[in-house]
N, C-alpha and C. Protein backbone atom coordinates (compact mmCIF):
# COMPACT_ATOMS: atom_id res chain seq x y z
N UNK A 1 -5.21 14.18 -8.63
CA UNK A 1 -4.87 13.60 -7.37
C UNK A 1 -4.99 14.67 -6.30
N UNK A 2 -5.68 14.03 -4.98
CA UNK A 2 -5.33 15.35 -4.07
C UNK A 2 -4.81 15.22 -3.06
N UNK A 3 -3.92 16.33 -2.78
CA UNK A 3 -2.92 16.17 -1.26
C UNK A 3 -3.88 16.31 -0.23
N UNK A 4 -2.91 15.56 0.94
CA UNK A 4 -3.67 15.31 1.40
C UNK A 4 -3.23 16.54 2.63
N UNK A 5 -2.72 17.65 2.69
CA UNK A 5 -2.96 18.97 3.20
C UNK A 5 -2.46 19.86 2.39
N UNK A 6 -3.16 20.89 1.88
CA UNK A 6 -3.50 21.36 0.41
C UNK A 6 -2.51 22.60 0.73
N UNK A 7 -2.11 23.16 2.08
CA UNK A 7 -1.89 24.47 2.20
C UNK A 7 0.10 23.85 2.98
N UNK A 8 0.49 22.51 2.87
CA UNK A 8 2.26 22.45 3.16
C UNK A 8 2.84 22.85 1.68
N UNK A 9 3.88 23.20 2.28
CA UNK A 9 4.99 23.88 1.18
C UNK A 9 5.20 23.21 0.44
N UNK A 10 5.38 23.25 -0.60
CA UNK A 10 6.15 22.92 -1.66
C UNK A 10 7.09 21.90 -1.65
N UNK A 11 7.63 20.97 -2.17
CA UNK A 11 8.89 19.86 -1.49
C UNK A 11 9.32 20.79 -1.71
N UNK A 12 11.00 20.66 -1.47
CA UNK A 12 12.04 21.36 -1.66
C UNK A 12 13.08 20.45 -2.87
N UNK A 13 13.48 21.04 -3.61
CA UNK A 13 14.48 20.04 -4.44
C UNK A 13 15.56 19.51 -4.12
N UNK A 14 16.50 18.64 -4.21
CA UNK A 14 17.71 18.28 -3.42
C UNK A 14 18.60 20.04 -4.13
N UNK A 15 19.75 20.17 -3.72
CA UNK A 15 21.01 20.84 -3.93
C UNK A 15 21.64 20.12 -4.94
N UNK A 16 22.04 20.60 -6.04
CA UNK A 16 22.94 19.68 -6.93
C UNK A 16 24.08 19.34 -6.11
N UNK A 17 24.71 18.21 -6.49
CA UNK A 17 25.76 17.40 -5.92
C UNK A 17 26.95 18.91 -5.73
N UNK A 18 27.48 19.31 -6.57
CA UNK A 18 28.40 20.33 -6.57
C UNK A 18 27.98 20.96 -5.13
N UNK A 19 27.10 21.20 -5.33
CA UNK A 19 26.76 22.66 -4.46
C UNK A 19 26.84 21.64 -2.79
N UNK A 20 26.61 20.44 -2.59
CA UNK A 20 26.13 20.07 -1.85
C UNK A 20 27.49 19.86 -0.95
N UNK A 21 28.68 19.19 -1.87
CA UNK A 21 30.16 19.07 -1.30
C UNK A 21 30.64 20.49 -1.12
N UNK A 22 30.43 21.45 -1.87
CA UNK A 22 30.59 22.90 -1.53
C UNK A 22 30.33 22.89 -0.11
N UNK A 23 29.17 22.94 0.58
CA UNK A 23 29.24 23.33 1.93
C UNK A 23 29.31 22.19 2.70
N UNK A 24 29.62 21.06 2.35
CA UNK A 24 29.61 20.27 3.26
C UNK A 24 30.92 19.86 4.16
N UNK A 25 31.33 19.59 5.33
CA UNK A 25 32.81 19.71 5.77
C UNK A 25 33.39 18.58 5.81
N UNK A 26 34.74 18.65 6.16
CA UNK A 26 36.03 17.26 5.84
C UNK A 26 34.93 16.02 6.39
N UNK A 27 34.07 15.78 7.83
CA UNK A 27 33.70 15.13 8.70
C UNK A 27 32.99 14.12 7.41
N UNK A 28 31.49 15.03 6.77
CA UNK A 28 30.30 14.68 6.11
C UNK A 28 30.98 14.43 4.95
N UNK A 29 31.94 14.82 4.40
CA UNK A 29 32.77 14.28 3.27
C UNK A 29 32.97 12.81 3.36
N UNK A 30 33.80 12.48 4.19
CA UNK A 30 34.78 11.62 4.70
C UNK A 30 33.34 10.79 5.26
N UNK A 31 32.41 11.04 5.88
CA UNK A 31 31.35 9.50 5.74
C UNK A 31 30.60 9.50 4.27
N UNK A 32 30.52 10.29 3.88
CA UNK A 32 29.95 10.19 2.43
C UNK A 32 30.35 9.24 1.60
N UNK A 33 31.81 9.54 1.89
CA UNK A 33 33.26 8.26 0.56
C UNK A 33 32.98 6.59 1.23
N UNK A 34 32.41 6.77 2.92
CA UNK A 34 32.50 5.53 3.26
C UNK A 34 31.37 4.75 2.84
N UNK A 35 30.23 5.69 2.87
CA UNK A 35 28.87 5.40 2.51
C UNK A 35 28.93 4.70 0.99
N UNK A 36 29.34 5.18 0.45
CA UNK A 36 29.47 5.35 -1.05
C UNK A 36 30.22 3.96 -1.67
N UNK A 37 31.68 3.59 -0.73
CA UNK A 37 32.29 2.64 -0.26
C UNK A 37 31.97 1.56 -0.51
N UNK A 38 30.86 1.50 0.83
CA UNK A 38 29.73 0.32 1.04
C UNK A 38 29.27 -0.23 0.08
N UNK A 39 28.37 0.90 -0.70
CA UNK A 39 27.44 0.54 -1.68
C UNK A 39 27.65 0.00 -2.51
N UNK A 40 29.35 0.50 -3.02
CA UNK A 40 29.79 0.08 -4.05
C UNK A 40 30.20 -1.59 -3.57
N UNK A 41 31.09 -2.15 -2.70
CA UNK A 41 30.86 -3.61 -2.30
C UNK A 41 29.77 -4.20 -2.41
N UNK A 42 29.01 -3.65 -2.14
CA UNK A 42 27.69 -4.19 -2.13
C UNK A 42 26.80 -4.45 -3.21
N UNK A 43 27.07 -3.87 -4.20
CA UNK A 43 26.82 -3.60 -5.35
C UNK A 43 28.14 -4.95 -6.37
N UNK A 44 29.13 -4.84 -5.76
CA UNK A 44 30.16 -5.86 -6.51
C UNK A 44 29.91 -7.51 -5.70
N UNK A 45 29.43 -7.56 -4.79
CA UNK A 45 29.02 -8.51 -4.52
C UNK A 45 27.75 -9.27 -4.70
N UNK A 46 26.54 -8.69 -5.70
CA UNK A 46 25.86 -8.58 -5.98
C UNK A 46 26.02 -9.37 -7.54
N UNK A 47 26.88 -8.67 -7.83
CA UNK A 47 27.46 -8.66 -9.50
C UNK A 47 28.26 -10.47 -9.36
N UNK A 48 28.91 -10.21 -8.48
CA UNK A 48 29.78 -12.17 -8.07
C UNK A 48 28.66 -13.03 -8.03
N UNK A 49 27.58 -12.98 -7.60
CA UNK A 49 26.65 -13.37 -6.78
C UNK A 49 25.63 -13.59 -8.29
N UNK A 50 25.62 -12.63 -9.40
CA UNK A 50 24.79 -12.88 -10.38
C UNK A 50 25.00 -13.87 -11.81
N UNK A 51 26.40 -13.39 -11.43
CA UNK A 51 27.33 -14.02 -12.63
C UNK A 51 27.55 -15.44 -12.36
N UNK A 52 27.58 -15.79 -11.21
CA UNK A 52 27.85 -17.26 -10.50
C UNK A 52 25.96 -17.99 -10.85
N UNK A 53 25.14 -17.36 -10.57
CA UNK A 53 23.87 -18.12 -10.72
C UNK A 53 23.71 -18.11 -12.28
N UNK A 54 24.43 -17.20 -12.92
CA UNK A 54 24.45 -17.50 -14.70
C UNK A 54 25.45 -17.94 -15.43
N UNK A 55 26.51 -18.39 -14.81
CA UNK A 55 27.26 -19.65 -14.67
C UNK A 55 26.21 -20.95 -14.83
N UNK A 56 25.54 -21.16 -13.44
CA UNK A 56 25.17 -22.26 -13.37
C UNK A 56 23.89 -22.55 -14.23
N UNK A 57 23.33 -21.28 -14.14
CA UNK A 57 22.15 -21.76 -15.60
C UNK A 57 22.53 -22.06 -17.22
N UNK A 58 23.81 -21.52 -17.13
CA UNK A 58 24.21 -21.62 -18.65
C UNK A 58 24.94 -22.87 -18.88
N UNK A 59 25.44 -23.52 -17.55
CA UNK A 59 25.86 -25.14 -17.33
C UNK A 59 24.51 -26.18 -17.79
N UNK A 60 23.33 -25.81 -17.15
CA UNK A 60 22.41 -26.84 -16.83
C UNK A 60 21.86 -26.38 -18.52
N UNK A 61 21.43 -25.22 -19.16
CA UNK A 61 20.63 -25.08 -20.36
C UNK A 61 21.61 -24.97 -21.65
N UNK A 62 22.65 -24.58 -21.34
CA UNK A 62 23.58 -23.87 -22.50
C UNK A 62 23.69 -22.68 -22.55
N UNK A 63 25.10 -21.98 -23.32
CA UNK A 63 24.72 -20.75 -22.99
C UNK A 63 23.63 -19.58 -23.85
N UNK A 64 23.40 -18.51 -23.64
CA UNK A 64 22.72 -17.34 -24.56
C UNK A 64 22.75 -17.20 -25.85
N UNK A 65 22.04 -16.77 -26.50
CA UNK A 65 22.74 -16.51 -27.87
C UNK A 65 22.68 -14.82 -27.81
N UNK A 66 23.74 -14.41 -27.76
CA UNK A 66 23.58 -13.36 -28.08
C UNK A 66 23.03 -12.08 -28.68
């Protein structure tokens, strides 16, 4: 495969998580937990939202066999 400018740096790798809350301050902390927060609702509402449509398929066909 070839880049498509042969002579940019290198990516850079992320910071492992440790290292990353290491320098990061109360502020970027504290939206991080909210961020994180989110996702996670979002992620559980997702899960309500899946279980309810396999509810209703396991009404109309029967359920799985395990």
């Amino acid at each position: 495969m070839i880049d498509d400018d042969p002579f940019a740096p290198p990516a850079r790798k992320a910071a492992p998580l440790e290292q990353q809350l290491e320098l990061a301050s109360i502020d970027e902390l504290e939206f991080r937990i909210q961020k994180l927060k989110a996702e996670i609702a979002q992620c559980e509402e997702a899960i309500v939202k899946k279980r309810s449509q396999r509810a209703a398929a396991d009404s109309v066909f029967g359920t799985r066999p395990s």
